[in-house]
C-alpha atoms as a PDB file:
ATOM      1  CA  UNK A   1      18.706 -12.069  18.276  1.00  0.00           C
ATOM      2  CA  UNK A   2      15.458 -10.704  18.045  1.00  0.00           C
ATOM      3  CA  UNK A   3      16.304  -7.449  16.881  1.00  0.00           C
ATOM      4  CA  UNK A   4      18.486  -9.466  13.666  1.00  0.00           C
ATOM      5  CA  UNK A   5      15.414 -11.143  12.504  1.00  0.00           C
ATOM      6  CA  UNK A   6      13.503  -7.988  12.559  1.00  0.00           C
ATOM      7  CA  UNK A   7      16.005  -6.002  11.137  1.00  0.00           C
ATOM      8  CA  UNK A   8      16.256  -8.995   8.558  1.00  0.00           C
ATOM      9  CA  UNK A   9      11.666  -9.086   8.244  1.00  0.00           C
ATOM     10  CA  UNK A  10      12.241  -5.312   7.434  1.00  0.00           C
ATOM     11  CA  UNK A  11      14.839  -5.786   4.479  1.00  0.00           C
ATOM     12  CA  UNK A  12      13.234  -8.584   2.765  1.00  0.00           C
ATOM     13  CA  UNK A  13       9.674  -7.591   3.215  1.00  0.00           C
ATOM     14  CA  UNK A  14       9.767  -4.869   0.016  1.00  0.00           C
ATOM     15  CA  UNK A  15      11.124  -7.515  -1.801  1.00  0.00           C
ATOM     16  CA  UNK A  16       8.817 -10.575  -1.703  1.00  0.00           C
ATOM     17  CA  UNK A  17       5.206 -10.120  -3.217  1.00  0.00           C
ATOM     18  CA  UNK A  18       3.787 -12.801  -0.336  1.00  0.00           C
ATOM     19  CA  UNK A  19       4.854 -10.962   2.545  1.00  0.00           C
ATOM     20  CA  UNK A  20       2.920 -13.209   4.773  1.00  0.00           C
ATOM     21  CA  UNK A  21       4.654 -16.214   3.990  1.00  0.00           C
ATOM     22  CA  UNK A  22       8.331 -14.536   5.234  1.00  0.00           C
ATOM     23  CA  UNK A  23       9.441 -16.851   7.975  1.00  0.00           C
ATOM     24  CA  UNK A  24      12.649 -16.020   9.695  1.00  0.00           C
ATOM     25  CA  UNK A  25      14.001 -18.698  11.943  1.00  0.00           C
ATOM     26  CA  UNK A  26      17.147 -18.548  14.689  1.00  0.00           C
ATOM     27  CA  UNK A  27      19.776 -20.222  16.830  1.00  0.00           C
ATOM     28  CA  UNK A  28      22.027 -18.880  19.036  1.00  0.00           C
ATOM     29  CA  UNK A  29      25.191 -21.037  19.742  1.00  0.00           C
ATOM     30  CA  UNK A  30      27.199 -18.801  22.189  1.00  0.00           C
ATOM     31  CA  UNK A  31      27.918 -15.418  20.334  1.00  0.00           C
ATOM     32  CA  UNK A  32      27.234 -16.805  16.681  1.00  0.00           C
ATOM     33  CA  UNK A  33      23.315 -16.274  15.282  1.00  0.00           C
ATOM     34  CA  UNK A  34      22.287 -18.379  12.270  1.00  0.00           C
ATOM     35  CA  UNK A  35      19.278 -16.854  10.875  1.00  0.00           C
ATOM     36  CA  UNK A  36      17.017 -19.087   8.318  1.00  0.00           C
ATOM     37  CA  UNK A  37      15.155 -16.963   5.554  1.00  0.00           C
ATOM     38  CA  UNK A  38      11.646 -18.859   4.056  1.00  0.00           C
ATOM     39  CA  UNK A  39       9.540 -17.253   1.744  1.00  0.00           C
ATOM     40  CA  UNK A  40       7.427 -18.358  -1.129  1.00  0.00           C
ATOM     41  CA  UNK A  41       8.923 -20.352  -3.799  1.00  0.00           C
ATOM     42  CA  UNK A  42       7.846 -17.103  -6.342  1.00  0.00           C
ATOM     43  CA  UNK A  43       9.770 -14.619  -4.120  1.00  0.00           C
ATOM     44  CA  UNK A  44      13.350 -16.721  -3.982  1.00  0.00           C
ATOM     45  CA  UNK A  45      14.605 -15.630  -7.262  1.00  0.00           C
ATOM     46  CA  UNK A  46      13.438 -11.939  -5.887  1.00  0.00           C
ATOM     47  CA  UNK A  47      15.463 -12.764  -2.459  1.00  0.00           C
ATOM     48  CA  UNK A  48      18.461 -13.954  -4.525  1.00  0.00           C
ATOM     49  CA  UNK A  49      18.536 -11.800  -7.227  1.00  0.00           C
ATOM     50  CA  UNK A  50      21.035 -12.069  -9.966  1.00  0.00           C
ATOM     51  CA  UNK A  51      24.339 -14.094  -9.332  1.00  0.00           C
ATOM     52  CA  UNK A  52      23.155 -13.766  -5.581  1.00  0.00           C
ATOM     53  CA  UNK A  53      23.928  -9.821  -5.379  1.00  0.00           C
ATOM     54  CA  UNK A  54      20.454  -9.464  -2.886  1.00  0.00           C
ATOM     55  CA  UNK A  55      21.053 -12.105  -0.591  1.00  0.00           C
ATOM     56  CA  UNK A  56      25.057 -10.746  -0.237  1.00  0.00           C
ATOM     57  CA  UNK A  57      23.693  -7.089   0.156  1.00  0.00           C
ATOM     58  CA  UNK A  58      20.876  -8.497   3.123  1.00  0.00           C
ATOM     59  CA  UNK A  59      23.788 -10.531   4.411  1.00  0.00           C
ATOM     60  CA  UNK A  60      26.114  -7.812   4.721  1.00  0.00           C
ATOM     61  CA  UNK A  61      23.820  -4.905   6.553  1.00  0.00           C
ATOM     62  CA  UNK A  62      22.430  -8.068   8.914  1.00  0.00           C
ATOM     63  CA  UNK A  63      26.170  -8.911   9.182  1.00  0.00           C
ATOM     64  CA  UNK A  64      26.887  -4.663   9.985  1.00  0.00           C
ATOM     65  CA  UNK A  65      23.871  -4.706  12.777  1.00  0.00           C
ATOM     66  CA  UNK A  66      24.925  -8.055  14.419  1.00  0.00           C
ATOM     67  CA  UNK A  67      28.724  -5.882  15.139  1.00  0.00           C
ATOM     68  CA  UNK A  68      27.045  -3.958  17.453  1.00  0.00           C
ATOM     69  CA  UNK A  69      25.749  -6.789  19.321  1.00  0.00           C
ATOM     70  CA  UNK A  70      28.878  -8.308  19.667  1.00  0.00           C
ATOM     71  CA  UNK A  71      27.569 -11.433  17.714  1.00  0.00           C
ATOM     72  CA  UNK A  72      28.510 -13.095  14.588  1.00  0.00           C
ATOM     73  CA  UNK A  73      25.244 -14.308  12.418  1.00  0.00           C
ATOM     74  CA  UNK A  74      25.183 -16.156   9.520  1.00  0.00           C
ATOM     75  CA  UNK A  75      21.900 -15.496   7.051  1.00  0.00           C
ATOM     76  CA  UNK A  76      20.788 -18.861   5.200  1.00  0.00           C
ATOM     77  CA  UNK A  77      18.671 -19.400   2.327  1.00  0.00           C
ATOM     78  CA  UNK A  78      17.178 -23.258   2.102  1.00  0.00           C
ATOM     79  CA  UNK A  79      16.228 -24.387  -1.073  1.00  0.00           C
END
């Protein structure tokens, strides 16, 4: 799990303009990984982008890496 919420730190980080305030929660239920995304309430329209296209492209490499692992993982986005 650890190596999804890097993986995840290292995609969003470019993004955000407060790359301090990036905090990446997870739980592992079994073989499924739900990671939670925080950042700054300025960077979320940066993290979602338009219609959501950035959060599907993060979700979809994080969703690529986690194959390998034999996991499933879910990326969330809180409001």
């Amino acid at each position: 799990m650890e190596q999804l919420e890097n993986l995840l730190r290292v995609l969003v980080r470019p993004l955000v303009e407060r790359p301090d305030r990036i905090e990446i929660s997870g739980r592992e239920e079994g073989s499924r990984v739900r990671l939670t995304l925080r950042v700054a309430d300025e960077d979320m329209g940066r993290i979602i982008g338009r219609q959501g296209r950035t959060i599907n492209a993060i979700r979809k490499v994080v969703k690529a890496a986690s194959v390998r692992l034999g996991k499933r993982v879910t990326v969330e986005v809180p409001d």
